[in-house]
PDB file of N, CA and C in Angstrom:
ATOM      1  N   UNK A   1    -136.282 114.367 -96.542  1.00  0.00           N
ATOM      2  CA  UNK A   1    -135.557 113.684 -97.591  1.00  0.00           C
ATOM      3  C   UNK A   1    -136.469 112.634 -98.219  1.00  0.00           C
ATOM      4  N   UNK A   2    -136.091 112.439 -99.347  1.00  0.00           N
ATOM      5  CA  UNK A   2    -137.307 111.961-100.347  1.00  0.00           C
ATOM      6  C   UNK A   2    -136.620 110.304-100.365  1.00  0.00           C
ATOM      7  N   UNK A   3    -137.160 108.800-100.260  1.00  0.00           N
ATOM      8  CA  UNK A   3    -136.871 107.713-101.164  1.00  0.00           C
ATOM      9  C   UNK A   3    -137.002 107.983-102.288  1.00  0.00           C
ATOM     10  N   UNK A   4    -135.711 107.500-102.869  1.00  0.00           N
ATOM     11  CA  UNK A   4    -135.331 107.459-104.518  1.00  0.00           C
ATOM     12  C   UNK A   4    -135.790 106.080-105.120  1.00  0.00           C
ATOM     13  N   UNK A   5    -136.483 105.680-105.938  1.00  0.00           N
ATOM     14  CA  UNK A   5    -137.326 104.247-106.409  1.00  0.00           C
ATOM     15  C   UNK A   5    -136.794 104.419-107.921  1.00  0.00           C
ATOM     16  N   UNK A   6    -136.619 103.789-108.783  1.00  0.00           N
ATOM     17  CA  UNK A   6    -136.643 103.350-110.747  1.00  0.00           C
ATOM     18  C   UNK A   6    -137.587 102.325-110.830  1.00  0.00           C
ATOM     19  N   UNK A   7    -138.023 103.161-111.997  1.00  0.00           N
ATOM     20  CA  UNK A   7    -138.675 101.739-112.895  1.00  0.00           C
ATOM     21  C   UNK A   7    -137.901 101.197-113.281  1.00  0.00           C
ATOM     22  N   UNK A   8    -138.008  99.933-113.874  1.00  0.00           N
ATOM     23  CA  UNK A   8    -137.129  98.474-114.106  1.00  0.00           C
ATOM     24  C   UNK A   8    -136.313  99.528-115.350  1.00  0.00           C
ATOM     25  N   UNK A   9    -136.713 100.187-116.516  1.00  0.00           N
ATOM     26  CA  UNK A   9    -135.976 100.655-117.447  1.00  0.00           C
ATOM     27  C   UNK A   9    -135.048 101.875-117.403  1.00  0.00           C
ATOM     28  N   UNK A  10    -135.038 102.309-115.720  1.00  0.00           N
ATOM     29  CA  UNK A  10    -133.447 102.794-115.544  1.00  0.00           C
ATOM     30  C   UNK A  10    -132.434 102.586-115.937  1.00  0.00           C
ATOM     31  N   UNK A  11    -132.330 101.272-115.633  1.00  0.00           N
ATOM     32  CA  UNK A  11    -130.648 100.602-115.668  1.00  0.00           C
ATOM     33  C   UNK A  11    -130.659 100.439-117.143  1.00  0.00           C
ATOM     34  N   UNK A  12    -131.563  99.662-118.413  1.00  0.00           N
ATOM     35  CA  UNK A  12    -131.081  99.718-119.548  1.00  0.00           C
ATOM     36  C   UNK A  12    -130.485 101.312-119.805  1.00  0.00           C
ATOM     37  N   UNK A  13    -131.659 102.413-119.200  1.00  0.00           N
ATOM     38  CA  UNK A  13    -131.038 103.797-119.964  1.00  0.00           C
ATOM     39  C   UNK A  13    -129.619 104.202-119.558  1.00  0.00           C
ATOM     40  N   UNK A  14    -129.368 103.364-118.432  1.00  0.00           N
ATOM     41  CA  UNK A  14    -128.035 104.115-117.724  1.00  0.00           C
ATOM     42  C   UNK A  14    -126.652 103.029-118.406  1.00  0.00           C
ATOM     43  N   UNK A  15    -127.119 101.719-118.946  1.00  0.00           N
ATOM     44  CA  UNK A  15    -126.001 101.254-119.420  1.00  0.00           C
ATOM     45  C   UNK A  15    -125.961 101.477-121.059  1.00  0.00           C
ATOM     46  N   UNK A  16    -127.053 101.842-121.527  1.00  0.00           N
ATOM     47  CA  UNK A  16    -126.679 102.694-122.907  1.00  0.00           C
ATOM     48  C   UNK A  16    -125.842 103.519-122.888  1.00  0.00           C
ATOM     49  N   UNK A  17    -126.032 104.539-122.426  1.00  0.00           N
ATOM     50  CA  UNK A  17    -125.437 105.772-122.193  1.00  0.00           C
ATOM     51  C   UNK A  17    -124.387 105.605-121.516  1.00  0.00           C
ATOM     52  N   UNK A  18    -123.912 104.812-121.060  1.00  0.00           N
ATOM     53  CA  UNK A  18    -122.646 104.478-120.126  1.00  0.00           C
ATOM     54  C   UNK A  18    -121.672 103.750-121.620  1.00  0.00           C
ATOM     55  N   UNK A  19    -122.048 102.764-122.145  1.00  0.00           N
ATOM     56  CA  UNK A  19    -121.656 102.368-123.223  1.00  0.00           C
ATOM     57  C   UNK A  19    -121.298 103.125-124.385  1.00  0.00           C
ATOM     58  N   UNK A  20    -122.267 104.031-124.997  1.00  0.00           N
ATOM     59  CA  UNK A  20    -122.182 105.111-125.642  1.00  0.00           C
ATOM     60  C   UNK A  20    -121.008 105.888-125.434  1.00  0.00           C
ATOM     61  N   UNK A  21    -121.379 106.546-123.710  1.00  0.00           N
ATOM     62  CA  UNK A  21    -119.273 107.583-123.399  1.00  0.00           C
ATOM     63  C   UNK A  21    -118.411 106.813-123.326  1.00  0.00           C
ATOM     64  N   UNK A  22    -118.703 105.323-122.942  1.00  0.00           N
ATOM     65  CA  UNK A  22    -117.114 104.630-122.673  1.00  0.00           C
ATOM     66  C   UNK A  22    -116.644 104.617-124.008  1.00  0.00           C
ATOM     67  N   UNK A  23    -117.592 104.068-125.042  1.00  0.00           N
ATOM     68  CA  UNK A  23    -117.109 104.109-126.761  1.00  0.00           C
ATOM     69  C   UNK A  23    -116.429 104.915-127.123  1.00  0.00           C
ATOM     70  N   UNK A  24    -116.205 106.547-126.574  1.00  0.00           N
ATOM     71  CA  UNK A  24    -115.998 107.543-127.176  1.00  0.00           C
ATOM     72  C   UNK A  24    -114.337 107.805-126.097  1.00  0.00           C
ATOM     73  N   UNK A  25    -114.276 107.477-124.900  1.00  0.00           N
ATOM     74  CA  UNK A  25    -113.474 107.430-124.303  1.00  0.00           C
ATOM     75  C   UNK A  25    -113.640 106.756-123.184  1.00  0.00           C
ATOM     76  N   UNK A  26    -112.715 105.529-123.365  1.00  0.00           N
ATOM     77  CA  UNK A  26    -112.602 104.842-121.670  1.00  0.00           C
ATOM     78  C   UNK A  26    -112.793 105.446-120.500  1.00  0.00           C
ATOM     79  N   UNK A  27    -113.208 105.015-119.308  1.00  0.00           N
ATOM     80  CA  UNK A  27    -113.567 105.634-118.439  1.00  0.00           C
ATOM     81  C   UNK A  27    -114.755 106.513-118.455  1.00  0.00           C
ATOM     82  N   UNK A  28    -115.066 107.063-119.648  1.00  0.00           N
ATOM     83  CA  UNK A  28    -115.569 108.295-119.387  1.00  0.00           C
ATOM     84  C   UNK A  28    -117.526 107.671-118.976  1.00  0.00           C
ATOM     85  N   UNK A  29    -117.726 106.597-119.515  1.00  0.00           N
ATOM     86  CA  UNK A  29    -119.113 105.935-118.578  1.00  0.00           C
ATOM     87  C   UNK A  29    -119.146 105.981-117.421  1.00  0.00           C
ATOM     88  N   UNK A  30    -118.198 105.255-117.189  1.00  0.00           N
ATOM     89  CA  UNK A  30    -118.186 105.737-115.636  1.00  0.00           C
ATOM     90  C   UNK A  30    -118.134 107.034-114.654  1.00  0.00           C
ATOM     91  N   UNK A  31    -117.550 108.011-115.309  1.00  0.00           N
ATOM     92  CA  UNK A  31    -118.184 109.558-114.914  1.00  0.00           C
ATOM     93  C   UNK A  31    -119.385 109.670-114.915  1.00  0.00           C
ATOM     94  N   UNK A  32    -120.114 109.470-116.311  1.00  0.00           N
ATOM     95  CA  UNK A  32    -121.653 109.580-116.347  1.00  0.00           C
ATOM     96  C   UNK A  32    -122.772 108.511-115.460  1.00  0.00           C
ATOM     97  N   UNK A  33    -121.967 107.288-114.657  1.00  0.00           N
ATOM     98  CA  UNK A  33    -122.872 107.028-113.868  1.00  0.00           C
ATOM     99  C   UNK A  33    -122.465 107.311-111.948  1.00  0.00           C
ATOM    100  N   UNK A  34    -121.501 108.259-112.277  1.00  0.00           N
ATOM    101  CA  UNK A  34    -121.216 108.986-110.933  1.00  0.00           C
ATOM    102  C   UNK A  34    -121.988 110.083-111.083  1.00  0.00           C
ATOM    103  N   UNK A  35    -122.069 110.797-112.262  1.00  0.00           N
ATOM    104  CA  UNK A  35    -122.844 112.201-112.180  1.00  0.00           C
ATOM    105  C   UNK A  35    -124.278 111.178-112.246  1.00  0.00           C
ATOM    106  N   UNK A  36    -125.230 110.524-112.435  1.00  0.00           N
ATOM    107  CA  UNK A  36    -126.129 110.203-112.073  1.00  0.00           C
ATOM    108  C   UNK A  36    -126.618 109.794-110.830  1.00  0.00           C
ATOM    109  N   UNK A  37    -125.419 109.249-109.881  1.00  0.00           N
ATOM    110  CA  UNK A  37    -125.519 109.017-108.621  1.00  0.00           C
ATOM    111  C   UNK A  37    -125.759 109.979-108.499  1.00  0.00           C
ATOM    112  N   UNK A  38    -125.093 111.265-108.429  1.00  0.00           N
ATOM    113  CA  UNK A  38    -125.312 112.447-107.645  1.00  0.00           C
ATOM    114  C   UNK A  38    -126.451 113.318-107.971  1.00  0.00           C
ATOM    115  N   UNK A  39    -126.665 113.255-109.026  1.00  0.00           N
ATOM    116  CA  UNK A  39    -128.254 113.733-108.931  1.00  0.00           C
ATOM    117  C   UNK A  39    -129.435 112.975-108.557  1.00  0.00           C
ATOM    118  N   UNK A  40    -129.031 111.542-108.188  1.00  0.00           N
ATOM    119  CA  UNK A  40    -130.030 111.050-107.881  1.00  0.00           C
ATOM    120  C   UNK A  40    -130.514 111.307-105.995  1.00  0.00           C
ATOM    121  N   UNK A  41    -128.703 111.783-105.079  1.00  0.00           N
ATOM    122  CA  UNK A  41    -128.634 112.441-104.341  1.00  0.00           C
ATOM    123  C   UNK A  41    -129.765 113.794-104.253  1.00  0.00           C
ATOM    124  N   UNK A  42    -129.131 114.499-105.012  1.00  0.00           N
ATOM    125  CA  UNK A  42    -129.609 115.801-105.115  1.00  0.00           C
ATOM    126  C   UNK A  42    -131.683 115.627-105.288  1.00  0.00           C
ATOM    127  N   UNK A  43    -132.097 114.587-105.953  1.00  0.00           N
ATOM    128  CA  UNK A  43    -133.528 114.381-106.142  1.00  0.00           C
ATOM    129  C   UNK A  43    -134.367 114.162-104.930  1.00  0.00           C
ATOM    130  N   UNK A  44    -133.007 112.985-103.868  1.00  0.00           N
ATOM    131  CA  UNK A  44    -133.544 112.755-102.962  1.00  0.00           C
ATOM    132  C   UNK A  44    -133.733 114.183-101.453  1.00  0.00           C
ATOM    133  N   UNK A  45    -133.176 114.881-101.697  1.00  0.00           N
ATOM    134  CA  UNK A  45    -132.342 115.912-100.655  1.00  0.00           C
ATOM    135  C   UNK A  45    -133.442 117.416-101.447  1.00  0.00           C
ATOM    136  N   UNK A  46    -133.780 117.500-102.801  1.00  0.00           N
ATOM    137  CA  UNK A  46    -134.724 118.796-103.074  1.00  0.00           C
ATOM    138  C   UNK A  46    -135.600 118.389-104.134  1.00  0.00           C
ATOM    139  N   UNK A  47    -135.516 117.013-104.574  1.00  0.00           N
ATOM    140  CA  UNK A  47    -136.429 116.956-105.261  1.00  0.00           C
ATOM    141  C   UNK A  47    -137.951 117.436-105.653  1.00  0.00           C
ATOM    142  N   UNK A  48    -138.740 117.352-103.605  1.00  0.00           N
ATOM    143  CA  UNK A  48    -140.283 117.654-103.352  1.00  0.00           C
ATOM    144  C   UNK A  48    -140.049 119.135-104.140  1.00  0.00           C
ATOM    145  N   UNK A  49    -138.982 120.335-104.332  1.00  0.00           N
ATOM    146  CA  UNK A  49    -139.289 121.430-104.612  1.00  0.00           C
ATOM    147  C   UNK A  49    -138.964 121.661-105.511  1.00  0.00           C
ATOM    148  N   UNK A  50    -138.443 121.121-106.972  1.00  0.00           N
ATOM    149  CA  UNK A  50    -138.993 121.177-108.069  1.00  0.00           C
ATOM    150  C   UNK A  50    -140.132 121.389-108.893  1.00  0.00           C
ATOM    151  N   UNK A  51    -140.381 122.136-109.802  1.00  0.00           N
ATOM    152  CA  UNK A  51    -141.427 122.511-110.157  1.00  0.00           C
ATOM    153  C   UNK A  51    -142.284 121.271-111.344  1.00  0.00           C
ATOM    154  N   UNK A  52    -143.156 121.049-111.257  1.00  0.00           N
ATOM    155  CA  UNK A  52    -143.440 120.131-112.344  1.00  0.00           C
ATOM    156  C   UNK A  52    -143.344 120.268-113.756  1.00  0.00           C
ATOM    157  N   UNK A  53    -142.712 120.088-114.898  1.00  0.00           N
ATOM    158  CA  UNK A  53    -142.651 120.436-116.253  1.00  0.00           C
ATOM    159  C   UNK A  53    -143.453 119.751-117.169  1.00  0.00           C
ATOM    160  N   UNK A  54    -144.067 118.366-117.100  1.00  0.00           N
ATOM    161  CA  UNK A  54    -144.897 118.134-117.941  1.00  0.00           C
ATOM    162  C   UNK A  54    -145.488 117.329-116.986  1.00  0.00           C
ATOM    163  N   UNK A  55    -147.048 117.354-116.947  1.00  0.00           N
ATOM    164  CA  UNK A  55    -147.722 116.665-116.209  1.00  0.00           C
ATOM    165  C   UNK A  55    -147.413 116.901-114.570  1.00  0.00           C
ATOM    166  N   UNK A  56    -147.281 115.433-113.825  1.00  0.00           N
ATOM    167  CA  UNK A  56    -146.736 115.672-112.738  1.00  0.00           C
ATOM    168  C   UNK A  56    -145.323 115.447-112.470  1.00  0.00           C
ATOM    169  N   UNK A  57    -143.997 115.258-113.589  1.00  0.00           N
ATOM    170  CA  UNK A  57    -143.230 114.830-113.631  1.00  0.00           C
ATOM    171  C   UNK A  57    -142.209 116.490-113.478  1.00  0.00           C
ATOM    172  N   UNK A  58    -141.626 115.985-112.655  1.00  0.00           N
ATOM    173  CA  UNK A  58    -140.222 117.094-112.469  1.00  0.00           C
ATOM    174  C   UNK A  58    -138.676 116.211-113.282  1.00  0.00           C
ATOM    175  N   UNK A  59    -138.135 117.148-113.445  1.00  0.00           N
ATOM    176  CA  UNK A  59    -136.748 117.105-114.157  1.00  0.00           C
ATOM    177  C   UNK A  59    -135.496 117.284-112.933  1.00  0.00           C
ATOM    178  N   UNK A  60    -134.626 117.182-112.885  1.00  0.00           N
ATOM    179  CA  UNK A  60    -133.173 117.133-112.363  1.00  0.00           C
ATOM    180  C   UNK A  60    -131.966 116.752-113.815  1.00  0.00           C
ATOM    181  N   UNK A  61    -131.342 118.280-114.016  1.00  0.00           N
ATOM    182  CA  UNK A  61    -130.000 117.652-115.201  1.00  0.00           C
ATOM    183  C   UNK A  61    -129.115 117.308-114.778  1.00  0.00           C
ATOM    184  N   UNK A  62    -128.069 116.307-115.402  1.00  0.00           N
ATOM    185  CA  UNK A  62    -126.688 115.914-114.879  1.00  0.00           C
ATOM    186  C   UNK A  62    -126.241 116.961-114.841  1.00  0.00           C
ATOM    187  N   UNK A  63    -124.979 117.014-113.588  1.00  0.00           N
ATOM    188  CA  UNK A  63    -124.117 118.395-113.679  1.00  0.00           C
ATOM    189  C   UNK A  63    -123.089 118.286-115.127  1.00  0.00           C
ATOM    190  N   UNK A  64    -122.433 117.194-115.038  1.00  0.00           N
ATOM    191  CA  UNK A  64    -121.482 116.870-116.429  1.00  0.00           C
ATOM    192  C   UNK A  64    -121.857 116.324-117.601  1.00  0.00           C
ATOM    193  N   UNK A  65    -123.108 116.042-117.715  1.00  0.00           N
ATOM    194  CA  UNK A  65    -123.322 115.430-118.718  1.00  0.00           C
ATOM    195  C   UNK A  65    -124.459 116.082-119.454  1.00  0.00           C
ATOM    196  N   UNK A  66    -125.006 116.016-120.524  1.00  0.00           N
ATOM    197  CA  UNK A  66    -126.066 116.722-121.047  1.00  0.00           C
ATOM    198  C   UNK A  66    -127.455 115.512-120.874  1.00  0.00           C
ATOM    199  N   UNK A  67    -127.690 114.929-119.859  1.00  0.00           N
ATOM    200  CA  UNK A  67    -128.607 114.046-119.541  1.00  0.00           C
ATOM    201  C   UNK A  67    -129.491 114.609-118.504  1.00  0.00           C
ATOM    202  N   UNK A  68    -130.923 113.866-118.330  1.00  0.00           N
ATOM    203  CA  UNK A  68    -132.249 115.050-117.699  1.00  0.00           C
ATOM    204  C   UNK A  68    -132.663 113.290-117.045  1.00  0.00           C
ATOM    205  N   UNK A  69    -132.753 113.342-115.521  1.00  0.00           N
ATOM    206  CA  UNK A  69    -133.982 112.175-114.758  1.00  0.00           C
ATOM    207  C   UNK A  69    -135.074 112.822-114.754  1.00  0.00           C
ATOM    208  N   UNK A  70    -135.951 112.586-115.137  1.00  0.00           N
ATOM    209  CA  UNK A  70    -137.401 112.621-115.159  1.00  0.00           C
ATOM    210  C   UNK A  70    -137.802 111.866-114.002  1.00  0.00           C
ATOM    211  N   UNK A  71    -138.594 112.268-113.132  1.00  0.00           N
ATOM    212  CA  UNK A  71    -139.299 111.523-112.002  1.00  0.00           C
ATOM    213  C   UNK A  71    -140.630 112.317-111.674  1.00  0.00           C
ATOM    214  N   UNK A  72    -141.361 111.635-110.593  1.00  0.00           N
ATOM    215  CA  UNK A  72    -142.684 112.063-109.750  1.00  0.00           C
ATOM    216  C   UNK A  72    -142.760 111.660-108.383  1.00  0.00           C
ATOM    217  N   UNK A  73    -142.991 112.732-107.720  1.00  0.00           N
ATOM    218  CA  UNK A  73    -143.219 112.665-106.185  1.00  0.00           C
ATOM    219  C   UNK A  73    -144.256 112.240-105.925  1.00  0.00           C
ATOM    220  N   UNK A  74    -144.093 111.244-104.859  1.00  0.00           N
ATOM    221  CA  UNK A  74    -145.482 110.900-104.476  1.00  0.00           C
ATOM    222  C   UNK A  74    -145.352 110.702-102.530  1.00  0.00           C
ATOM    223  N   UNK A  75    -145.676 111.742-101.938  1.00  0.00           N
ATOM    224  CA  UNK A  75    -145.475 111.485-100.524  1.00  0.00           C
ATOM    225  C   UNK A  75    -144.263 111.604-100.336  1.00  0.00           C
ATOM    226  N   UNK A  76    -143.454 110.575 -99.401  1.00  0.00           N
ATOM    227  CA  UNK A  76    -142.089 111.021 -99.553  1.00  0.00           C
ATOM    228  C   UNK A  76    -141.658 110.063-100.385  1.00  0.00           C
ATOM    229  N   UNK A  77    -141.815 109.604-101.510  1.00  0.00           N
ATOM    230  CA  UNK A  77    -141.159 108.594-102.394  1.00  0.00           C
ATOM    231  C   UNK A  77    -141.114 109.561-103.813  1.00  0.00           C
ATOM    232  N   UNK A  78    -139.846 109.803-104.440  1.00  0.00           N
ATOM    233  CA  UNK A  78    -139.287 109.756-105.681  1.00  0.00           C
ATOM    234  C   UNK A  78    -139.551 108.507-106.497  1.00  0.00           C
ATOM    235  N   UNK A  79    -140.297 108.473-107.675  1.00  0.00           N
ATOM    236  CA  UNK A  79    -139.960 107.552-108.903  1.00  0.00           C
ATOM    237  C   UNK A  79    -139.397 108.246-109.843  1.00  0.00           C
ATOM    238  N   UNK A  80    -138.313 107.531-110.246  1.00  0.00           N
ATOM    239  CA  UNK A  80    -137.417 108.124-111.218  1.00  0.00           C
ATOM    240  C   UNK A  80    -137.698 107.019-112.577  1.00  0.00           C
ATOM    241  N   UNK A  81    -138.214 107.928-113.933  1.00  0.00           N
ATOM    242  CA  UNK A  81    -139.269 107.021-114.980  1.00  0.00           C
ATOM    243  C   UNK A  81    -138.036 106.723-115.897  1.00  0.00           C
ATOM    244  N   UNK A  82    -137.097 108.488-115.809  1.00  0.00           N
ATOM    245  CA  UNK A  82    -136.771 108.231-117.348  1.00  0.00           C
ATOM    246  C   UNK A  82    -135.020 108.870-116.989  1.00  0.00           C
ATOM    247  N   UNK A  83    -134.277 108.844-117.921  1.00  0.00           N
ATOM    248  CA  UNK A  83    -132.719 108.956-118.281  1.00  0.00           C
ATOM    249  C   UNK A  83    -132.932 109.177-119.229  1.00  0.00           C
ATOM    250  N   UNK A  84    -132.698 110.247-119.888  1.00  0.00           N
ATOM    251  CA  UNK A  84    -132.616 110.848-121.223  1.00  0.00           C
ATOM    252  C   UNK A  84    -131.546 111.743-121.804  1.00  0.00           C
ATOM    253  N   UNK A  85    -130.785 111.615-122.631  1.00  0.00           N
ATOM    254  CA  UNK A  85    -130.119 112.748-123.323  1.00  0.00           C
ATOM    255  C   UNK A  85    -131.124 113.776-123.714  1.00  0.00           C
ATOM    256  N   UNK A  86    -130.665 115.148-122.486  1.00  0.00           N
ATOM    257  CA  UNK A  86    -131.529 116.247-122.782  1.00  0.00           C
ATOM    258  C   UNK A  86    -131.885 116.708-124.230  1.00  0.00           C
ATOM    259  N   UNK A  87    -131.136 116.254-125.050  1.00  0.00           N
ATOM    260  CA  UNK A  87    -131.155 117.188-126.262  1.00  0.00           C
ATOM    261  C   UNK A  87    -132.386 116.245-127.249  1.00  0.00           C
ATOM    262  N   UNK A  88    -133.052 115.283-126.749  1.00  0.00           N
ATOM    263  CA  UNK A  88    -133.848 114.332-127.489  1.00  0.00           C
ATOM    264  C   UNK A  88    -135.124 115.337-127.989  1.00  0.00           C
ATOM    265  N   UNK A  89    -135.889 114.584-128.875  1.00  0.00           N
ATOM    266  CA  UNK A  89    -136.956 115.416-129.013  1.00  0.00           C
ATOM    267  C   UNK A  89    -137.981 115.482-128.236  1.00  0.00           C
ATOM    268  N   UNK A  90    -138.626 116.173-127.573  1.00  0.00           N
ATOM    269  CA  UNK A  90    -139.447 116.621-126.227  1.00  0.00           C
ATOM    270  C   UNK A  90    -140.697 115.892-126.291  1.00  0.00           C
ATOM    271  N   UNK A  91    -141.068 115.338-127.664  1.00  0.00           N
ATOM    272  CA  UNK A  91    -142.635 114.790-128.477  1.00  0.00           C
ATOM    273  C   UNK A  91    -142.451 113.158-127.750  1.00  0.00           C
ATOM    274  N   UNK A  92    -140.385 112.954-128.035  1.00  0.00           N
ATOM    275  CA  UNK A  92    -140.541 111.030-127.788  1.00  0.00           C
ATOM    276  C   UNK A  92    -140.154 110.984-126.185  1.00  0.00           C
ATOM    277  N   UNK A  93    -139.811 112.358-125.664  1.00  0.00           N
ATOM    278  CA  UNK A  93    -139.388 112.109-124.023  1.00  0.00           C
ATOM    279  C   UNK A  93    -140.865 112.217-123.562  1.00  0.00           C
ATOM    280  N   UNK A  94    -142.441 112.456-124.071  1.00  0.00           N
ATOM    281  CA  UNK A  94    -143.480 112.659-123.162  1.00  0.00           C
ATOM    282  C   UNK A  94    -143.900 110.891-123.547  1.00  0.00           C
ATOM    283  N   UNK A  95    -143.889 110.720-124.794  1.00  0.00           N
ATOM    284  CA  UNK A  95    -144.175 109.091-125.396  1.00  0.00           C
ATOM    285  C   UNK A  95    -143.444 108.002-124.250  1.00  0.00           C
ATOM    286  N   UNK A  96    -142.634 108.622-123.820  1.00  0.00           N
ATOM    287  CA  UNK A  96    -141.445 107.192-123.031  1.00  0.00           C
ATOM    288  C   UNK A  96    -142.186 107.440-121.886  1.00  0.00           C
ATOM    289  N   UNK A  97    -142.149 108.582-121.214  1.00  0.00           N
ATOM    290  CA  UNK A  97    -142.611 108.834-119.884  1.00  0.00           C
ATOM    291  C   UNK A  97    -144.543 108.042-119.756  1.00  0.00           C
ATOM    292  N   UNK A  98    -144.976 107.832-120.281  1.00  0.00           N
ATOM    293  CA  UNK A  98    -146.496 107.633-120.916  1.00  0.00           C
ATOM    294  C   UNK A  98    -146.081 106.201-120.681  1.00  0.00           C
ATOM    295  N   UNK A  99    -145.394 105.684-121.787  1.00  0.00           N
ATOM    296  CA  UNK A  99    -145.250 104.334-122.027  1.00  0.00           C
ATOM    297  C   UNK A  99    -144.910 103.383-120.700  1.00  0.00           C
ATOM    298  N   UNK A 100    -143.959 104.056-119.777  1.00  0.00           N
ATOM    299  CA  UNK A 100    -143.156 103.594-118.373  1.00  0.00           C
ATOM    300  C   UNK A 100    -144.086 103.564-117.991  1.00  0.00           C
ATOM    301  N   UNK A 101    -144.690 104.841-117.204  1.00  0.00           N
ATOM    302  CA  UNK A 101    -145.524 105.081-116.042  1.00  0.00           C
ATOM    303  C   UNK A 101    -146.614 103.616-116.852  1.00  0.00           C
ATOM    304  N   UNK A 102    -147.072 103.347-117.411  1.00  0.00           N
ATOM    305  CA  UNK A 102    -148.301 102.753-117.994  1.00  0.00           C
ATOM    306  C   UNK A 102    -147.699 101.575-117.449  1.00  0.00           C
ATOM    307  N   UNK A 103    -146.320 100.901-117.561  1.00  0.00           N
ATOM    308  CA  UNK A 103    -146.293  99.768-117.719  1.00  0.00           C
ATOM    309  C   UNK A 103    -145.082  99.654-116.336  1.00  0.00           C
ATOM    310  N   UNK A 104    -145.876 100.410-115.009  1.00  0.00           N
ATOM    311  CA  UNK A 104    -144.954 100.776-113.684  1.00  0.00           C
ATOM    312  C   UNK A 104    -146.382  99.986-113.156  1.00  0.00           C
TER     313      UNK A 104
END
């Protein structure tokens, strides 16, 4: 089983996006930071066997939500860089991941 670690700009991505669904329906942020718990479960429990998709960074999607953690294994430690709405453009999810790791 893997330690799960964030860079400091987790939590802004997770209370955007928490803000964002509650806007649209009460409660419903709070689903999206239960389905993030649980994949952050799931990262820690199979993460090492993910395949890498850009660089050395592996992906995990929310089950309910259309959101992607971006992280990197290192030994048995998970860093988890990024929280993204999967559907972003793929050019500004490698720019963010670049920008974090740089400033991790």
């Amino acid at each position: 089983m893997l330690s799960v670690r964030y860079a400091p700009a987790i939590e802004s991505d997770l209370v955007e996006a928490a803000l964002r669904y509650n806007s649209r329906q009460p409660g419903l942020g709070l689903r999206l930071l239960e389905d993030f718990r649980r994949t952050a479960e799931r990262i820690a429990a199979f993460g090492q066997v993910h395949r890498q998709v850009i660089a050395d960074y592996r992906r995990f999607h929310f089950t309910d939500f259309p959101y992607t953690i971006y992280f990197v294994v290192h030994g048995s430690v998970a860093t988890v860089y990024l929280v993204i709405d999967a559907t972003r453009d793929p050019a500004l999810i490698l720019h963010m991941l670049r920008a974090r790791r740089s400033a991790s």
